[in-house]
Protein backbone atom coordinates (compact mmCIF):
# COMPACT_ATOMS: atom_id res chain seq x y z
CA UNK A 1 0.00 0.00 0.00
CA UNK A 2 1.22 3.61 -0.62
CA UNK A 3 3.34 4.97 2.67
CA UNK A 4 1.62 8.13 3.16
CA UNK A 5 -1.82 5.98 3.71
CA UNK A 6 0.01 3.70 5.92
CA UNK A 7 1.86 6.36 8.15
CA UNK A 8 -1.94 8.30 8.34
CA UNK A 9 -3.34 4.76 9.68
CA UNK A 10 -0.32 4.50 12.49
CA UNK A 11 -1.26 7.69 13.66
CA UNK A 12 -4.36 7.17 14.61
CA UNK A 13 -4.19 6.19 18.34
CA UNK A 14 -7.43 3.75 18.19
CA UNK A 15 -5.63 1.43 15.37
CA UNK A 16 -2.95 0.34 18.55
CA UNK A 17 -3.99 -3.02 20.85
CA UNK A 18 -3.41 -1.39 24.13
CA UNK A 19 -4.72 1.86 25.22
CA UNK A 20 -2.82 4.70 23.76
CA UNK A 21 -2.89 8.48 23.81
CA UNK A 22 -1.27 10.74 20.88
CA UNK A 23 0.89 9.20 18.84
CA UNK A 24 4.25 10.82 17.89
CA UNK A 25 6.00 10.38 14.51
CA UNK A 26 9.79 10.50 14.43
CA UNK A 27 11.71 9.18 11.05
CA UNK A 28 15.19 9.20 10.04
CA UNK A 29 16.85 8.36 6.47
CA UNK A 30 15.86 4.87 6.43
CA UNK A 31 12.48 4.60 9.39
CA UNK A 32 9.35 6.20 10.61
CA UNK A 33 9.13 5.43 13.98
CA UNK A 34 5.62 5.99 15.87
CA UNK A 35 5.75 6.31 19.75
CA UNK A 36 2.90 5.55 21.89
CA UNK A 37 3.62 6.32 25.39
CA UNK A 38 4.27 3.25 26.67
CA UNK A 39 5.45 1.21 23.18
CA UNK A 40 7.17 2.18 19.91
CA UNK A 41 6.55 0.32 16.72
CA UNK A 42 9.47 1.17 13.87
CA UNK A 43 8.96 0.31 10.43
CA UNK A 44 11.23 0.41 7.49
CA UNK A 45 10.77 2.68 4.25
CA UNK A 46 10.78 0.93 0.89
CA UNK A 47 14.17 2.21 0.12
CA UNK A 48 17.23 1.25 -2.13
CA UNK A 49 19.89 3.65 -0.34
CA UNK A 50 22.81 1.69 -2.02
CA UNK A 51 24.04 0.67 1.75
CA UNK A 52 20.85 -1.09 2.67
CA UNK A 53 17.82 -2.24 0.40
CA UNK A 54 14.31 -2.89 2.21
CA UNK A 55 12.59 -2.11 -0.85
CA UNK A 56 10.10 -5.60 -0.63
CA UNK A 57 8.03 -6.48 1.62
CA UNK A 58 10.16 -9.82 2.75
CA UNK A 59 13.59 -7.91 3.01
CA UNK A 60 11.79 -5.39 5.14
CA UNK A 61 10.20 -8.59 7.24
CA UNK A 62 13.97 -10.39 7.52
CA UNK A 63 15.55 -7.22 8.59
CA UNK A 64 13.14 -6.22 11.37
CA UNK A 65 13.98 -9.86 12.65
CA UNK A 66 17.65 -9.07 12.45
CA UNK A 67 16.95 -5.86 14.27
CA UNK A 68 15.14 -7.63 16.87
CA UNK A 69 18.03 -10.54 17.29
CA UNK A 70 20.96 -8.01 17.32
CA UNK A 71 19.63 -6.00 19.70
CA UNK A 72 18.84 -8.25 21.86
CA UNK A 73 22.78 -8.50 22.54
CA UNK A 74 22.77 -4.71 24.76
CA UNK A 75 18.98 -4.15 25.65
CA UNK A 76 16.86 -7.26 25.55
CA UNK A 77 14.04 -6.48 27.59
CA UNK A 78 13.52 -3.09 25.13
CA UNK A 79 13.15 -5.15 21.90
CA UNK A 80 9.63 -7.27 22.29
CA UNK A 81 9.48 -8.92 18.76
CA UNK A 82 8.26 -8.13 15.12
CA UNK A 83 4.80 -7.34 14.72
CA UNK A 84 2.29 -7.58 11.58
CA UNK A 85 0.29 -4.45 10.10
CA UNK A 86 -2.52 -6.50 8.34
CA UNK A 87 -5.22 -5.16 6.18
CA UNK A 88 -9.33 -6.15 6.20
CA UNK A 89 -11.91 -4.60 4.17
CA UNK A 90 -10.02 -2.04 3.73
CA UNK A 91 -8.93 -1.23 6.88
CA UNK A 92 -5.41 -1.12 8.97
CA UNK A 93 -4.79 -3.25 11.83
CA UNK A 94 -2.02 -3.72 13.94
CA UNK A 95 -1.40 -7.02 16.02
CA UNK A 96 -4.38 -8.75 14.11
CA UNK A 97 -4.68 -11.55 11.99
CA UNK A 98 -5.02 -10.80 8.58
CA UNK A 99 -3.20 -9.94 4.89
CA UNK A 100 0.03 -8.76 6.23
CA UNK A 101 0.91 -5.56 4.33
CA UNK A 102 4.13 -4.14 6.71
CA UNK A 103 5.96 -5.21 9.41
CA UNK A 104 7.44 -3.41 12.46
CA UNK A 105 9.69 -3.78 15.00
CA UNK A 106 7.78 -3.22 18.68
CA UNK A 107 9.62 -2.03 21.47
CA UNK A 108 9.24 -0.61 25.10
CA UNK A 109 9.35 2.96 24.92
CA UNK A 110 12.43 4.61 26.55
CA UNK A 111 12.77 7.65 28.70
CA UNK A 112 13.66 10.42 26.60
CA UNK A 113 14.81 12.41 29.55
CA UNK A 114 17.59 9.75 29.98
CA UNK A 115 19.00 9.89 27.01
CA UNK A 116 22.53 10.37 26.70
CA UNK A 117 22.39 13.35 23.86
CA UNK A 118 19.32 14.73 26.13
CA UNK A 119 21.35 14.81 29.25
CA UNK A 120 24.56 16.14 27.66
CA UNK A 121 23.61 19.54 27.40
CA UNK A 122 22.25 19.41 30.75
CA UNK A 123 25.47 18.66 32.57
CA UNK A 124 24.02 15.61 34.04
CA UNK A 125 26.53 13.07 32.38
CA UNK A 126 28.93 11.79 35.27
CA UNK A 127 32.42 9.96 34.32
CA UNK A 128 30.88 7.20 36.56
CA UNK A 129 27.92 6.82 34.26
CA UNK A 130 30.71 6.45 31.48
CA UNK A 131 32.66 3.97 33.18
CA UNK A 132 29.02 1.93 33.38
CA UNK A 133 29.20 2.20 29.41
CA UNK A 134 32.79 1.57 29.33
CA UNK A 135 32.44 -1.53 31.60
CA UNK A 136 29.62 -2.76 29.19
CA UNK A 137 31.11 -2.16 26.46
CA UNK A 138 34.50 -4.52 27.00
CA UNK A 139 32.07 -7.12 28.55
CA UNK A 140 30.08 -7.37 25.21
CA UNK A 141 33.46 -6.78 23.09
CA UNK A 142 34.89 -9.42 24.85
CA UNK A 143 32.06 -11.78 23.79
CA UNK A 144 31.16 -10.34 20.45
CA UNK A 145 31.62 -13.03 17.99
CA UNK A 146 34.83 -13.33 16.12
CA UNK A 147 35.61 -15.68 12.78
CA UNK A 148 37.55 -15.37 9.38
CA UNK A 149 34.94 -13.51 7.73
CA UNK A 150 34.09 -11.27 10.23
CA UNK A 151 38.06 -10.62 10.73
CA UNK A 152 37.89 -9.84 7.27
CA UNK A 153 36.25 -6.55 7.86
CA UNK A 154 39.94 -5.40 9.19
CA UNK A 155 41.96 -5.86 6.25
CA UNK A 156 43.30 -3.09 4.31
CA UNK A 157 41.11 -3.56 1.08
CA UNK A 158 37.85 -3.43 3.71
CA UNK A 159 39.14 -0.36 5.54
CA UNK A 160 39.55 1.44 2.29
CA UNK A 161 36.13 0.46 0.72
CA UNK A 162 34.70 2.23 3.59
CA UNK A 163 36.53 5.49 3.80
CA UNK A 164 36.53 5.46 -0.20
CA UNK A 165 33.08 5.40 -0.01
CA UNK A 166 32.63 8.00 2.15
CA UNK A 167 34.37 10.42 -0.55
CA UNK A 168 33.04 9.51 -2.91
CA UNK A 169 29.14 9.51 -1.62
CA UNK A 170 30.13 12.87 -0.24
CA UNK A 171 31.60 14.70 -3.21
CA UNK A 172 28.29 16.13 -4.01
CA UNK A 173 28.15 17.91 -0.66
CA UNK A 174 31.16 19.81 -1.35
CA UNK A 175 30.19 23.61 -1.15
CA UNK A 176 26.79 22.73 0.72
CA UNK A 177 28.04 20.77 3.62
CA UNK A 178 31.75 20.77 3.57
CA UNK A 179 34.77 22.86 2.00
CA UNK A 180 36.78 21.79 -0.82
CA UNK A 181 39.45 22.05 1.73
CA UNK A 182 37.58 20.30 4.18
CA UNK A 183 37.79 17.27 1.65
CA UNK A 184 40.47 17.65 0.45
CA UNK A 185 42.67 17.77 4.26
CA UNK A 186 40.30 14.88 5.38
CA UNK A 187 40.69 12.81 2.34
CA UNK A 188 44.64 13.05 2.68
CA UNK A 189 44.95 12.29 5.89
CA UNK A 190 43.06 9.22 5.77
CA UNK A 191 44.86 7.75 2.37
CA UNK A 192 47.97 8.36 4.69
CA UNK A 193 47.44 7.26 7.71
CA UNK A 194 46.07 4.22 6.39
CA UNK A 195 49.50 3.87 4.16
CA UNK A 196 51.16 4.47 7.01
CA UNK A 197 49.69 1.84 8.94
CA UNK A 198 49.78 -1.31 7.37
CA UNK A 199 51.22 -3.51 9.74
CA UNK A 200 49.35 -2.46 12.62
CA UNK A 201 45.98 -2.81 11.06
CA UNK A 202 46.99 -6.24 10.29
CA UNK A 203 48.12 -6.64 14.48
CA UNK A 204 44.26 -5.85 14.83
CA UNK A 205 43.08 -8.76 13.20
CA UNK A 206 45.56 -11.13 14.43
CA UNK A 207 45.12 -10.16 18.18
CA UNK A 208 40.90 -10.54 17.16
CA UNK A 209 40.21 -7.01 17.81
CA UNK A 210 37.51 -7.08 14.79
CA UNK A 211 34.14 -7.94 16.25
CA UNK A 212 30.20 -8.18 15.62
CA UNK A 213 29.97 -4.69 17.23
CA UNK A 214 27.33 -2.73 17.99
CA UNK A 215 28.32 -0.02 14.64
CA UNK A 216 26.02 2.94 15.49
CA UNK A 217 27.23 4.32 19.02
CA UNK A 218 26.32 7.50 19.68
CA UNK A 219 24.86 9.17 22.66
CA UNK A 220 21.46 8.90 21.08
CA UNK A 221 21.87 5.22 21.32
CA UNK A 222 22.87 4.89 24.70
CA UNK A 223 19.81 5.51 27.76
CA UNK A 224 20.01 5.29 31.72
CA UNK A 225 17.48 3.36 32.92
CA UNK A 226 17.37 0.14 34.36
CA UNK A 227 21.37 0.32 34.30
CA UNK A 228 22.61 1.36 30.71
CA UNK A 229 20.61 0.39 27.70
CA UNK A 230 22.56 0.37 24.61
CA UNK A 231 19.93 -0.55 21.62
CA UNK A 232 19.36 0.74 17.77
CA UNK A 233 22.36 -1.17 16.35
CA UNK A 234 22.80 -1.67 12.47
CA UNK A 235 21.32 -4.72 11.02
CA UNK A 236 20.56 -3.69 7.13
CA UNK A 237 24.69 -4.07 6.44
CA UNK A 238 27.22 -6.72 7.93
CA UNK A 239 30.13 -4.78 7.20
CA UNK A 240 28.98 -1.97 9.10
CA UNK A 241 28.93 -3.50 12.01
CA UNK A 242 31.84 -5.88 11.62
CA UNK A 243 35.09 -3.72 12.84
CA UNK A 244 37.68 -2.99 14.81
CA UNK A 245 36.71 -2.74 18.18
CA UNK A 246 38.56 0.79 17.96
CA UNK A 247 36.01 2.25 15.83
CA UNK A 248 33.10 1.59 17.87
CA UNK A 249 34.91 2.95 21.18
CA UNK A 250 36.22 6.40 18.59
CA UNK A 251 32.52 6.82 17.72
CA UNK A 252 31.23 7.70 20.95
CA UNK A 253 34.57 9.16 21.95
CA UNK A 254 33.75 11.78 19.04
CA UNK A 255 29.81 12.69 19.80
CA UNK A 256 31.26 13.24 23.31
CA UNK A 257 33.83 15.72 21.48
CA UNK A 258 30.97 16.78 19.77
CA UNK A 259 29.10 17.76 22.54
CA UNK A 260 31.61 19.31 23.68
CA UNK A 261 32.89 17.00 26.44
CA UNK A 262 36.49 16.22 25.47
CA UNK A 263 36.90 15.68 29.32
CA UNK A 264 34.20 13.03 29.39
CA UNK A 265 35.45 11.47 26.26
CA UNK A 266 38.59 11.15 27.48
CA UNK A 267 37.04 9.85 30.62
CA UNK A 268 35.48 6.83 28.53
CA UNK A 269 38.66 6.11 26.12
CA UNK A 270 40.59 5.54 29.68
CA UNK A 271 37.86 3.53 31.10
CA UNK A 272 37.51 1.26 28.62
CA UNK A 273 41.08 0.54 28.00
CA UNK A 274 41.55 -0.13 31.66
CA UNK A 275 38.67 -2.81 31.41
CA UNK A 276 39.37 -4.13 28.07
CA UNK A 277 43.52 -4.20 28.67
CA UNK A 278 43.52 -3.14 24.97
CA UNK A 279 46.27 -0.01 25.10
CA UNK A 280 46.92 -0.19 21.45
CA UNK A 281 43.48 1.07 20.34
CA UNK A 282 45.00 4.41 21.32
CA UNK A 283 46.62 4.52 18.24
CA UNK A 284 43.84 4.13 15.92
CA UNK A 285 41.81 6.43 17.67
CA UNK A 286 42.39 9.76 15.98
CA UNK A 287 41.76 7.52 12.76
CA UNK A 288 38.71 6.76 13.82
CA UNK A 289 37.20 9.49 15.04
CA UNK A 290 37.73 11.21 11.83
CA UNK A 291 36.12 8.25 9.77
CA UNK A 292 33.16 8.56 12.48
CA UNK A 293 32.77 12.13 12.54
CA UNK A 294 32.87 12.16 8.73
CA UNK A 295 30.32 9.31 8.66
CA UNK A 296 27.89 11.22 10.97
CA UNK A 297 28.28 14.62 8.23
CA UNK A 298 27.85 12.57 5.59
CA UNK A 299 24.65 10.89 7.18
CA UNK A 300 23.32 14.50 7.97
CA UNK A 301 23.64 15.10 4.51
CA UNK A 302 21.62 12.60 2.71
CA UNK A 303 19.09 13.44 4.53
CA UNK A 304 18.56 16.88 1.91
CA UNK A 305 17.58 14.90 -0.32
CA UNK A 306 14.75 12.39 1.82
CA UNK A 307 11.84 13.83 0.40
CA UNK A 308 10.07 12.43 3.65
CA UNK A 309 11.78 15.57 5.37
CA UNK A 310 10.17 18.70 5.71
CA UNK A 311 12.18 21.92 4.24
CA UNK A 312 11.72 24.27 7.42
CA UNK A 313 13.87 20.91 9.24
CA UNK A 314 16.83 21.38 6.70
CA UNK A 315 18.64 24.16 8.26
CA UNK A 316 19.21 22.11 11.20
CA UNK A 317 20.73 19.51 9.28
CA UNK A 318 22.45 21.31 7.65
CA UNK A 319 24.37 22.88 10.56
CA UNK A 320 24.70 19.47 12.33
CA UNK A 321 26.21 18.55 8.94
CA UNK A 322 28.82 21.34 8.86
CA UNK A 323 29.55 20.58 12.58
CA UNK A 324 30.60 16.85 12.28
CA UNK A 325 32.58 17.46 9.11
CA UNK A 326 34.46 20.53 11.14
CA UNK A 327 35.11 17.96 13.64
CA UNK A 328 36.51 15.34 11.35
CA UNK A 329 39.08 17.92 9.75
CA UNK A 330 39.88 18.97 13.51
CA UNK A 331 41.20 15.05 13.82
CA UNK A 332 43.07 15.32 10.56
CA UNK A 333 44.54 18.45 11.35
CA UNK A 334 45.15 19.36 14.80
């Protein structure tokens, strides 16, 4: 059915099982997520984004499964299952029997006041409430399975595919979201550095530093309640989650810089090494947090053209945009 009929049916509060006020729409690139008060249900958008295809109805189906089992890893008792919108006579249902026409992924609905990103600018994020992370983090590391493919995912030709991808799906955005120079500096660096490091990245894999990770950790991803609840992990792409354990530590390292914190990201980086024992990420982690903070930019910046997105929300991402890239050439020029 078309999406804009669908997304009018979720937001009527009486098509919901349980007892539900107003119903909030949020949506990134790639999911409109509807939030009931007490449950959110998250469907996929019938897109072909190049890094992630859920544009039938069974891809979309296997990949809110995958959502559901990976997450399960950090913050099982948020993810409750996968969940069929049917249709009858016309009609929308959720949680009924019937002619399934979507799927979505139902979870418990999480504080927003204790959200990392929310409590940031608050000044209510302690470094002991980063050493929690930290400590859950190297527990789940240290588990994290490990094999020759995943390993894979740390060779040279996999590190480049990545960061040549990010150049090249970002070229566009030069003059809109990012400087010439900006590319040009951050491009540079990374060709060297990785040039430069050959040998170590290939200490990475042999010491089994390249993990299932968790591959989107942000603050947005990360909420205090119930201890810490780590959840909305990628599941549309292997290879974005398969990495160096490095990265994944360097990506919340850099929203903290982001935010401002460089005391509290520092914070973390030490905590984590001290319960990990794994010193030598320390070297990769400039790397890193340039690849991340570019990522994030470059993720800010498809989103101009998601026709989903309203105009009078552009400005905004535009300036988040500008921010993350100014951070990236910060790492690859300080």
């Amino acid at each position: 059915m078309q999406l804009t009929a669908l997304v009018d049916s979720l937001k009527d509060p009486a098509i919901y099982p349980q007892s539900t006020g107003e119903v909030t729409l949020m949506q990134t690139q790639m999911s409109l997520v509807f939030l009931t008060g007490e449950y959110v249900y998250k469907i996929k958008k019938p897109v072909d984004l190049g890094y992630l295809d859920y544009t039938t109805l069974e891809k979309r189906h296997y990949f809110c499964q995958q959502e559901v089992k990976l997450n399960n890893r950090l913050s099982s008792d948020v993810y409750l299952g996968v969940v069929p919108i049917t249709e009858q006579n016309g009609r929308i249902y959720l949680e009924r029997p019937g002619r399934a026409v979507e799927y979505a992924v139902k979870m418990r609905q999480l504080p927003t006041d204790r959200m990392m990103n929310v409590l940031l600018p608050q000044n209510r994020v302690s470094e002991s409430m980063l050493r929690d992370v930290a400590e859950r983090l190297a527990r789940f590391h240290k588990l994290a399975e490990t094999n020759d493919e995943i390993s894979s995912y740390g060779s040279l030709e996999a590190i480049r595919l990545n960061t040549d991808e990010n150049f090249s799906q970002t070229r566009k955005y030069v003059d809109v979201s990012l400087s010439d120079r900006q590319y040009t500096e951050i491009a540079d660096f990374t060709n060297r550095f990785i040039a430069e490091e050959v040998s170590f990245f290939g200490k990475r894999v042999g010491h089994g530093r390249i993990r299932d990770c968790h591959g989107d950790l942000h603050s947005a991803h990360v909420c205090f309640t119930n201890g810490v609840c780590i959840y909305d992990c990628i599941e549309f792409n292997d290879r974005f989650r398969y990495s160096d354990v490095a990265s994944e530590i360097a990506f919340l390292a850099m929203d903290l810089d982001f935010h401002q914190r460089p005391d509290l990201s520092r914070s973390f980086v030490t905590s984590y090494v001290n319960f990990s024992g794994d010193q030598q990420l320390l070297r990769l982690l400039n790397f890193y947090k340039c690849y991340r903070a570019y990522v994030r930019g470059k993720v800010e910046s498809f989103k101009f053209d998601d026709p989903m997105i309203q105009e009078g929300d552009k400005p905004v991402i535009l300036s988040a945009a500008r921010r993350y890239f100014e951070l990236a050439q910060t790492y690859a020029c300080p």
